[in-house]
C-alpha atoms as a PDB file:
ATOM      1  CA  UNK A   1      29.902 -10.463  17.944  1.00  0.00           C
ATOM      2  CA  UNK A   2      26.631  -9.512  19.008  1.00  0.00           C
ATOM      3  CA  UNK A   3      24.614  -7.638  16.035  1.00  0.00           C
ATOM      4  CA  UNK A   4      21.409  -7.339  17.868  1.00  0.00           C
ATOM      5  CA  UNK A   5      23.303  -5.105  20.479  1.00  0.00           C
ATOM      6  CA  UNK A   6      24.667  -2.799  17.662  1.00  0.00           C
ATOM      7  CA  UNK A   7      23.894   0.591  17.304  1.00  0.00           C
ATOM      8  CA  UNK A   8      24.356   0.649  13.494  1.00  0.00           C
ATOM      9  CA  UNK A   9      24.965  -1.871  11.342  1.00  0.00           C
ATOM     10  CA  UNK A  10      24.913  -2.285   7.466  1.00  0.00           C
ATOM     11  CA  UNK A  11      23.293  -4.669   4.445  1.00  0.00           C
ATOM     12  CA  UNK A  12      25.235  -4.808   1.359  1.00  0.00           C
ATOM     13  CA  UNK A  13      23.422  -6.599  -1.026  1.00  0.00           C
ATOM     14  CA  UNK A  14      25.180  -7.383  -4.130  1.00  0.00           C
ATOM     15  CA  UNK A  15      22.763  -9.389  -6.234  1.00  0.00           C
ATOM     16  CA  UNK A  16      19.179 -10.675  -4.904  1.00  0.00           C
ATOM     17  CA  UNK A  17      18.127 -12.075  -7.896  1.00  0.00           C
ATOM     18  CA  UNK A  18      14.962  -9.926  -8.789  1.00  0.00           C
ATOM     19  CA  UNK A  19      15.300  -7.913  -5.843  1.00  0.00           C
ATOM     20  CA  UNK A  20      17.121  -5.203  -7.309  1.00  0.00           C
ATOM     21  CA  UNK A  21      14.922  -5.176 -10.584  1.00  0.00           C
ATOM     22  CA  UNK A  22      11.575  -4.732  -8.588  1.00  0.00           C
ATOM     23  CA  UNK A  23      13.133  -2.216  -6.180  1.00  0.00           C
ATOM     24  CA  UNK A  24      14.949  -0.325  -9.197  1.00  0.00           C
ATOM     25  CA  UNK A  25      11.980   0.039 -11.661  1.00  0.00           C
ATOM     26  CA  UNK A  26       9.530   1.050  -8.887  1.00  0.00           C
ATOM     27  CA  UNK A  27       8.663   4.596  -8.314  1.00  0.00           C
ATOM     28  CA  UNK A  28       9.404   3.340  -4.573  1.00  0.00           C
ATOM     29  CA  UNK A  29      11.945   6.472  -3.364  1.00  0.00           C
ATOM     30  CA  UNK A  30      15.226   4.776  -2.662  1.00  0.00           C
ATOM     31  CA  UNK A  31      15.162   5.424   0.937  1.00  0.00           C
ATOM     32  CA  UNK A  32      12.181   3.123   1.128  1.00  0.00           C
ATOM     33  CA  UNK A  33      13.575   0.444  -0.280  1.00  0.00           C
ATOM     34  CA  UNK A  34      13.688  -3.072   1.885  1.00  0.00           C
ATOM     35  CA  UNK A  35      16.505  -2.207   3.923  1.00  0.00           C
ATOM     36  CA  UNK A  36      19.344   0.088   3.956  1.00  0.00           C
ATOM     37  CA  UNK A  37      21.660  -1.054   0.895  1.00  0.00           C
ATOM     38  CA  UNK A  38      24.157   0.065  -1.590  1.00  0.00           C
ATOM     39  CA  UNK A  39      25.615  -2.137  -4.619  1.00  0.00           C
ATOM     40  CA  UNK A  40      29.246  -1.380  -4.337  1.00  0.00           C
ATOM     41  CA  UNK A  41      31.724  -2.651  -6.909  1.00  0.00           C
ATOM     42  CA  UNK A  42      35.575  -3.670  -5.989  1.00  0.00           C
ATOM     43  CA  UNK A  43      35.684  -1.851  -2.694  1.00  0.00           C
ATOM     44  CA  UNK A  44      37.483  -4.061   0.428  1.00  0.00           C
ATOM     45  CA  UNK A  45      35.145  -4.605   2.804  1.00  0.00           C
ATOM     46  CA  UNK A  46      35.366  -2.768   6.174  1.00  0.00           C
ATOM     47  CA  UNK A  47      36.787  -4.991   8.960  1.00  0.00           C
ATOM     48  CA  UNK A  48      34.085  -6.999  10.621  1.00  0.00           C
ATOM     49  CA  UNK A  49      32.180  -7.467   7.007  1.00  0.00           C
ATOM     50  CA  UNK A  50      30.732 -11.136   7.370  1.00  0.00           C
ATOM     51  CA  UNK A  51      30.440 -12.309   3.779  1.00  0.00           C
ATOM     52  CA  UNK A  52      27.472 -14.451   3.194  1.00  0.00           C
ATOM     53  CA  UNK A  53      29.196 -16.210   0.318  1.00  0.00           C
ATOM     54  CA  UNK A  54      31.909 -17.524   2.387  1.00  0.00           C
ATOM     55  CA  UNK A  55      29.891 -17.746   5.904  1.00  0.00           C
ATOM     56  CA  UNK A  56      26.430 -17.838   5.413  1.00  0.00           C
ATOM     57  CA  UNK A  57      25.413 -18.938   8.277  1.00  0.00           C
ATOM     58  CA  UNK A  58      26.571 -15.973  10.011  1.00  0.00           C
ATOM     59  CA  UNK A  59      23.828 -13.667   8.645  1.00  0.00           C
ATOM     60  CA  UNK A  60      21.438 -13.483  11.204  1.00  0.00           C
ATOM     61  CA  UNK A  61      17.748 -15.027   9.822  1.00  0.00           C
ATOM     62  CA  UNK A  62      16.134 -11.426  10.876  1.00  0.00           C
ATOM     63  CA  UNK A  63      18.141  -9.902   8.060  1.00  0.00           C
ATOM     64  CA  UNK A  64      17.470 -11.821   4.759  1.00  0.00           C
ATOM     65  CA  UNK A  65      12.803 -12.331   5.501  1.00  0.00           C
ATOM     66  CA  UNK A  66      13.235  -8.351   6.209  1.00  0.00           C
ATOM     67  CA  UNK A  67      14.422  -8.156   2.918  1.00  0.00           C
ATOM     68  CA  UNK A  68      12.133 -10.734   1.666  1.00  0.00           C
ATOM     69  CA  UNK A  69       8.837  -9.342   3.376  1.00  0.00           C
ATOM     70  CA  UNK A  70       9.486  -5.877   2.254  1.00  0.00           C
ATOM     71  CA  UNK A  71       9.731  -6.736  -1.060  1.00  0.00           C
ATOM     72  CA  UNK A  72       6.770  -9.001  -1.179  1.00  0.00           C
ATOM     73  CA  UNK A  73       5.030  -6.133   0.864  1.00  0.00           C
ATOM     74  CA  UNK A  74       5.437  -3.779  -1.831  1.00  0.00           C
ATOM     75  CA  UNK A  75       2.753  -3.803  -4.658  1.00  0.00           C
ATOM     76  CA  UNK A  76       1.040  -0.686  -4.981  1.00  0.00           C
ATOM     77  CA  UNK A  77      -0.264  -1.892  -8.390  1.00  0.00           C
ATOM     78  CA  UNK A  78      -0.874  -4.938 -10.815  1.00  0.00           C
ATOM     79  CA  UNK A  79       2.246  -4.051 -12.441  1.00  0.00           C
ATOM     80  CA  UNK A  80       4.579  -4.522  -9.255  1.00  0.00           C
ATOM     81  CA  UNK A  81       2.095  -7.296  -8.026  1.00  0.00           C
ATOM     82  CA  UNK A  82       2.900  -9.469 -11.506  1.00  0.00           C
ATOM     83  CA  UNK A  83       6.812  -8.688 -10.988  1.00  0.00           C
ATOM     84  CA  UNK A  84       5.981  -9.963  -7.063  1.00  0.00           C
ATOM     85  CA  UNK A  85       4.653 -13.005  -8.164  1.00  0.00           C
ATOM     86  CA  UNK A  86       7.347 -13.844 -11.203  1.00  0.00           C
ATOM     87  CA  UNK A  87       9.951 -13.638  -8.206  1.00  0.00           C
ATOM     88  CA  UNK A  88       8.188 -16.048  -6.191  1.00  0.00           C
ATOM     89  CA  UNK A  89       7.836 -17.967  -9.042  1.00  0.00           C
ATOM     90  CA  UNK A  90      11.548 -18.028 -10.344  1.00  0.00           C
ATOM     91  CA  UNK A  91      13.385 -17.518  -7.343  1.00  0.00           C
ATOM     92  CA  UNK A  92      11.452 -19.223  -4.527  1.00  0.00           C
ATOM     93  CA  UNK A  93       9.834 -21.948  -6.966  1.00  0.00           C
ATOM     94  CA  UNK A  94       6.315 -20.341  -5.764  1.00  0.00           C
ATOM     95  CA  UNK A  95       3.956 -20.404  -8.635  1.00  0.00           C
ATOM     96  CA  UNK A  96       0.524 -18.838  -8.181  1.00  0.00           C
ATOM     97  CA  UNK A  97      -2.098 -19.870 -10.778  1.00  0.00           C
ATOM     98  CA  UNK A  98      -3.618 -17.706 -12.996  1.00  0.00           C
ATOM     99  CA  UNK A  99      -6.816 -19.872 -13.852  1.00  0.00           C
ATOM    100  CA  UNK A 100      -9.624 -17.568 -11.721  1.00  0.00           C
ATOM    101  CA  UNK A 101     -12.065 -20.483 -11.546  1.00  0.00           C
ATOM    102  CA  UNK A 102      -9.851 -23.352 -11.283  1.00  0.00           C
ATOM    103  CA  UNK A 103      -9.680 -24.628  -7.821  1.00  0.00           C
ATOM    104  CA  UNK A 104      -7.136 -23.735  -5.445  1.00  0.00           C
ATOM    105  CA  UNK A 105      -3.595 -25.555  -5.388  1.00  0.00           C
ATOM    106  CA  UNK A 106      -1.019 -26.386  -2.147  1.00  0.00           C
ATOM    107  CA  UNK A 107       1.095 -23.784  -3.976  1.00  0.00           C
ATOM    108  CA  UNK A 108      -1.539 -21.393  -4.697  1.00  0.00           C
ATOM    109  CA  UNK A 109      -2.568 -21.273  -0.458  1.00  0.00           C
ATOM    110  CA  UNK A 110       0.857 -21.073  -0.013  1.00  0.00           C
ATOM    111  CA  UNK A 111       1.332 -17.692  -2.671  1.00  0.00           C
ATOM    112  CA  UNK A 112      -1.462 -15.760  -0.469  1.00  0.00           C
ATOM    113  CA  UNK A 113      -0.155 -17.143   2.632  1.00  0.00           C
ATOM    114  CA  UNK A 114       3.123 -15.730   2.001  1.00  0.00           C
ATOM    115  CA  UNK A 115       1.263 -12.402   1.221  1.00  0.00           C
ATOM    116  CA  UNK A 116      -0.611 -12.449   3.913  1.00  0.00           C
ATOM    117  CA  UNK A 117       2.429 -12.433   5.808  1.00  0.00           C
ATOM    118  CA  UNK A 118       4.154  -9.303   4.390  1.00  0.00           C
ATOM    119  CA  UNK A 119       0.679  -7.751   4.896  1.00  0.00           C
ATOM    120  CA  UNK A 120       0.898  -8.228   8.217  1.00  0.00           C
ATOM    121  CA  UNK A 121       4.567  -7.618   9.026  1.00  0.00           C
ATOM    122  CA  UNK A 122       3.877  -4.536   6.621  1.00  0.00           C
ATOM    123  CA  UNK A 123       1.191  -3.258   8.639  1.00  0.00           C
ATOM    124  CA  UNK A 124       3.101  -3.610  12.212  1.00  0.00           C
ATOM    125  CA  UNK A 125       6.553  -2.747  11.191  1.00  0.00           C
ATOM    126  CA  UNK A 126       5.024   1.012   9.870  1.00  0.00           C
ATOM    127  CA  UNK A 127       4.541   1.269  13.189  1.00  0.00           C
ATOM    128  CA  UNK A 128       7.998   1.192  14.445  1.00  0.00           C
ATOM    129  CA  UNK A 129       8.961   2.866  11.540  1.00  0.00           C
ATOM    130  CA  UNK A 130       7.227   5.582  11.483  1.00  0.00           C
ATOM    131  CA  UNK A 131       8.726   5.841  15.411  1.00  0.00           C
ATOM    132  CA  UNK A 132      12.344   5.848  14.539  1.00  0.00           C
ATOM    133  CA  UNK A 133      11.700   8.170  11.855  1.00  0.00           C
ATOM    134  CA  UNK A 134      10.021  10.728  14.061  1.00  0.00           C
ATOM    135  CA  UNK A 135      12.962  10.499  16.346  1.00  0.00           C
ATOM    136  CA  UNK A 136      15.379  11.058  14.163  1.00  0.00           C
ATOM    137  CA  UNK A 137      13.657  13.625  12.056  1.00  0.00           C
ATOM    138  CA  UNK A 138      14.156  15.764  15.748  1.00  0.00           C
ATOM    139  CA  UNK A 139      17.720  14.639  17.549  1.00  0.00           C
ATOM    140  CA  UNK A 140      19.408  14.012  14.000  1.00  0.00           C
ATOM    141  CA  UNK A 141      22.109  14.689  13.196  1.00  0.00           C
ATOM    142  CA  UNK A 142      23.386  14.859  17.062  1.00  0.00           C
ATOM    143  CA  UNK A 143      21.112  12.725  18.984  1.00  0.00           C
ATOM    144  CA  UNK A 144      22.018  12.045  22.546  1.00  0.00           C
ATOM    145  CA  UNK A 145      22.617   8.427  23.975  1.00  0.00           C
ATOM    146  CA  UNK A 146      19.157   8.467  25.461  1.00  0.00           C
ATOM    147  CA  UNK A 147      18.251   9.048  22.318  1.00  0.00           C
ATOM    148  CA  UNK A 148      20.372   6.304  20.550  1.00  0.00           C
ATOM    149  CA  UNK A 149      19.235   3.829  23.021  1.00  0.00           C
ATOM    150  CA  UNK A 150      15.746   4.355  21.631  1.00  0.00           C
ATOM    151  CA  UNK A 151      16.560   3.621  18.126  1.00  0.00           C
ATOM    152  CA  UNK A 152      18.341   0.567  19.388  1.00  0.00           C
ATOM    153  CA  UNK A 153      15.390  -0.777  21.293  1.00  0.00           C
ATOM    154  CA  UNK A 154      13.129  -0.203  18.464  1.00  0.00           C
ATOM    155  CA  UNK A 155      15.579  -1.805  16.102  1.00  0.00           C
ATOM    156  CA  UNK A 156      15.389  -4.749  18.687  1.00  0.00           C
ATOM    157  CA  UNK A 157      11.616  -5.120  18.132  1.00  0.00           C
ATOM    158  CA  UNK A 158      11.753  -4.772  14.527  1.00  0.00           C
ATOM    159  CA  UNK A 159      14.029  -7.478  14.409  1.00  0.00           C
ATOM    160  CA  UNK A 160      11.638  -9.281  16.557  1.00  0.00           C
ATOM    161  CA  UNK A 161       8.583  -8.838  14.840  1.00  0.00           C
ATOM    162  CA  UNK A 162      10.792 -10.077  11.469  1.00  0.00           C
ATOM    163  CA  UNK A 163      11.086 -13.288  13.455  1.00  0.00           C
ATOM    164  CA  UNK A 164       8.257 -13.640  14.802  1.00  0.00           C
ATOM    165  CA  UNK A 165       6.545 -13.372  10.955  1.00  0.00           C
ATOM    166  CA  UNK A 166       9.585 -15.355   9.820  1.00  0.00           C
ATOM    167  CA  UNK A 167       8.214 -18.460  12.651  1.00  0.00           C
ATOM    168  CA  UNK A 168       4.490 -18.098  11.977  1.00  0.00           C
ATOM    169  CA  UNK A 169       4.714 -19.167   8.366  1.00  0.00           C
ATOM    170  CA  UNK A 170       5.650 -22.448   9.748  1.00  0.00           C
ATOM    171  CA  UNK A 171       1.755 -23.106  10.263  1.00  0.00           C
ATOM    172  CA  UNK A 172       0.743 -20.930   7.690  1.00  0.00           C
ATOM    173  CA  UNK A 173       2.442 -22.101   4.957  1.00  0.00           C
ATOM    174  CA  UNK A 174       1.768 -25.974   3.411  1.00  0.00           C
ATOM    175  CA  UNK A 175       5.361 -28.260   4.233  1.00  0.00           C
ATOM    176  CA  UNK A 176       6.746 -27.669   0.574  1.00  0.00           C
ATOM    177  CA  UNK A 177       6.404 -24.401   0.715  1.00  0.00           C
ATOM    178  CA  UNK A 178       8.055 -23.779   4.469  1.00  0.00           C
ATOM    179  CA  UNK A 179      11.008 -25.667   2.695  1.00  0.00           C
ATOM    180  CA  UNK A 180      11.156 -23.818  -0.441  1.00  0.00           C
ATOM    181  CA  UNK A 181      10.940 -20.482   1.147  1.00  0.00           C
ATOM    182  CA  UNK A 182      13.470 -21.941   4.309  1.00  0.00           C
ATOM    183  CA  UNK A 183      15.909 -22.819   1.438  1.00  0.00           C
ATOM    184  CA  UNK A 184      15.512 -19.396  -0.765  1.00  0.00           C
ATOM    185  CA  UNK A 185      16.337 -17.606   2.708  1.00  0.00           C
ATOM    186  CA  UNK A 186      19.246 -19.593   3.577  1.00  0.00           C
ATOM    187  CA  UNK A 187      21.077 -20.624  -0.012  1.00  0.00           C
ATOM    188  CA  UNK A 188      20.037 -17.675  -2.131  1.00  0.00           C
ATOM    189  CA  UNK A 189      19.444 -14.813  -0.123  1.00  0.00           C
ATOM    190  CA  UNK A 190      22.238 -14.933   2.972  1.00  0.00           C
ATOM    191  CA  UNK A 191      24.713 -16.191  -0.066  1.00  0.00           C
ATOM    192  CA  UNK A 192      24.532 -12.830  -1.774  1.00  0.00           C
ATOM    193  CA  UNK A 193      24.506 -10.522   1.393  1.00  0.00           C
ATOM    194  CA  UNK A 194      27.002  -8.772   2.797  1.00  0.00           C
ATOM    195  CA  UNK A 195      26.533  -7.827   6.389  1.00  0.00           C
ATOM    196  CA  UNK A 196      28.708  -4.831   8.216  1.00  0.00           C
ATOM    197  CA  UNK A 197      29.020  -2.877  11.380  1.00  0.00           C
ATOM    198  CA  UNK A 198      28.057   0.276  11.389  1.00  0.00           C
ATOM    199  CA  UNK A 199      29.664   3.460  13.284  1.00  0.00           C
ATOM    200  CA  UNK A 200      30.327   3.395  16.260  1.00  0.00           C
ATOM    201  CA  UNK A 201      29.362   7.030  17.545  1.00  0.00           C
ATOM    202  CA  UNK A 202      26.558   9.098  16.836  1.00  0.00           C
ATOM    203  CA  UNK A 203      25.786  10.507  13.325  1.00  0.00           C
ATOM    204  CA  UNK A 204      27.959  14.301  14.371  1.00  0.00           C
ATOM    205  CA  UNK A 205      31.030  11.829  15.256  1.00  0.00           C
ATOM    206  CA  UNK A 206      34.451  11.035  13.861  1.00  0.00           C
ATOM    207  CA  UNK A 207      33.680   7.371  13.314  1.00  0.00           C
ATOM    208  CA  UNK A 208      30.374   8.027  11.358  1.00  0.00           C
ATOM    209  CA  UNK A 209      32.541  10.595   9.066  1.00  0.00           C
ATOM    210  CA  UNK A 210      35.574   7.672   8.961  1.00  0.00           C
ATOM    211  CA  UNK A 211      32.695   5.314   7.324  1.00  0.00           C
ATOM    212  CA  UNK A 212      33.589   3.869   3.956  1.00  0.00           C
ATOM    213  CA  UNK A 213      31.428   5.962   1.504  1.00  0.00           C
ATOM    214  CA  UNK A 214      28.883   3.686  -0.512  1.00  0.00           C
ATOM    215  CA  UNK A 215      27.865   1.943   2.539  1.00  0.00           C
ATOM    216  CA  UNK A 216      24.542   3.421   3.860  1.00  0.00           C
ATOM    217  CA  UNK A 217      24.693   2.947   7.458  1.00  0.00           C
ATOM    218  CA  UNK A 218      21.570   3.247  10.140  1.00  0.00           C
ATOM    219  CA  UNK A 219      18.915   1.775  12.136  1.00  0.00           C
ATOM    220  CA  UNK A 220      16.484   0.173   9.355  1.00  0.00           C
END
């Protein structure tokens, strides 16, 4: 199965521990939140759903630091920047000190490393963004395969520059904290995602109307 090559493809995320809280109580619109998601309760899962409870190591990496730097990306204020840091600190075992004139710990380098990070991924990604948006605020909602084979190559290079963030906080980050955040990633995160294909056919076609409401499906 090759995702990367996928037109469309959805994230179900049922539970990312504080994830949904700090997305949820933001005045963030919803579209804007890390990627595209939907909380759906007792619905089967369309065929082709890989289940990161049962196969986790199916999730592709790209999918769960999207999430991850998007989140941490996102604090407009000291309000969302305290509920930033209490998920680093509970869920990643990331704990930034609040003395101002104590000196520096591993863990506190590591805290602003880590934000440094999402700055940066934050910064390039808009770019890309703001691409795919601009094409699809002018084919949708029948865009042409020329078109949809520009959405997939920028969805190619997002999911590159996730990675190559994702690789580059192996020297930025202390060796504690590349394991701590390597294990949140890979036990917490890709055990509570949900990942599934997409339509096949453009957004005007049968298969994108056949899609399982609940599921938000797109390039994100």
């Amino acid at each position: 199965m090759k995702l990367i090559a996928t037109l469309l493809f959805t994230v179900t995320i049922s539970v990312i521990g504080a994830v949904l809280e700090a997305t949820n109580s933001s005045n963030e619109p919803v579209t804007n939140t890390p990627i595209a998601t939907s909380f759906v309760k007792e619905k089967a899962d369309p065929p082709g759903t890989i289940d990161g409870s049962k196969e986790p190591h199916k999730i592709p990496d790209h999918v769960p630091y999207l999430v991850l730097f998007r989140l941490i990306a996102y604090r407009p204020n000291e309000v969302e920047k305290d509920k930033m840091l209490d998920y680093l600190d509970q869920h990643v075992d990331l704990k930034k000190s609040k003395c101002k004139t104590c000196p520096k710990t591993e863990e506190d380098n590591d805290v602003d490393a880590l934000l440094a990070a999402a700055d940066e991924f934050k910064q390039r990604i808009s770019v890309l963004d703001n691409q795919a948006n601009a094409i699809k605020d002018q084919h949708w909602p029948d865009p042409s395969p020329e078109v949809m084979a520009q959405l997939t190559t920028l969805q190619q290079q997002k999911e590159a520059l996730v990675m190559e963030i994702a690789n580059s906080l192996q020297y930025r980050l202390s060796t504690k904290g590349k394991e701590k955040v390597s294990k949140h990633v890979k036990e917490n995160m890709k055990r509570k995602m949900k990942l599934t294909l997409g339509p096949k056919t453009a957004p005007s076609g049968n298969d994108w109307e056949q899609h399982p409401k609940g599921h938000t499906s797109g390039h994100h």
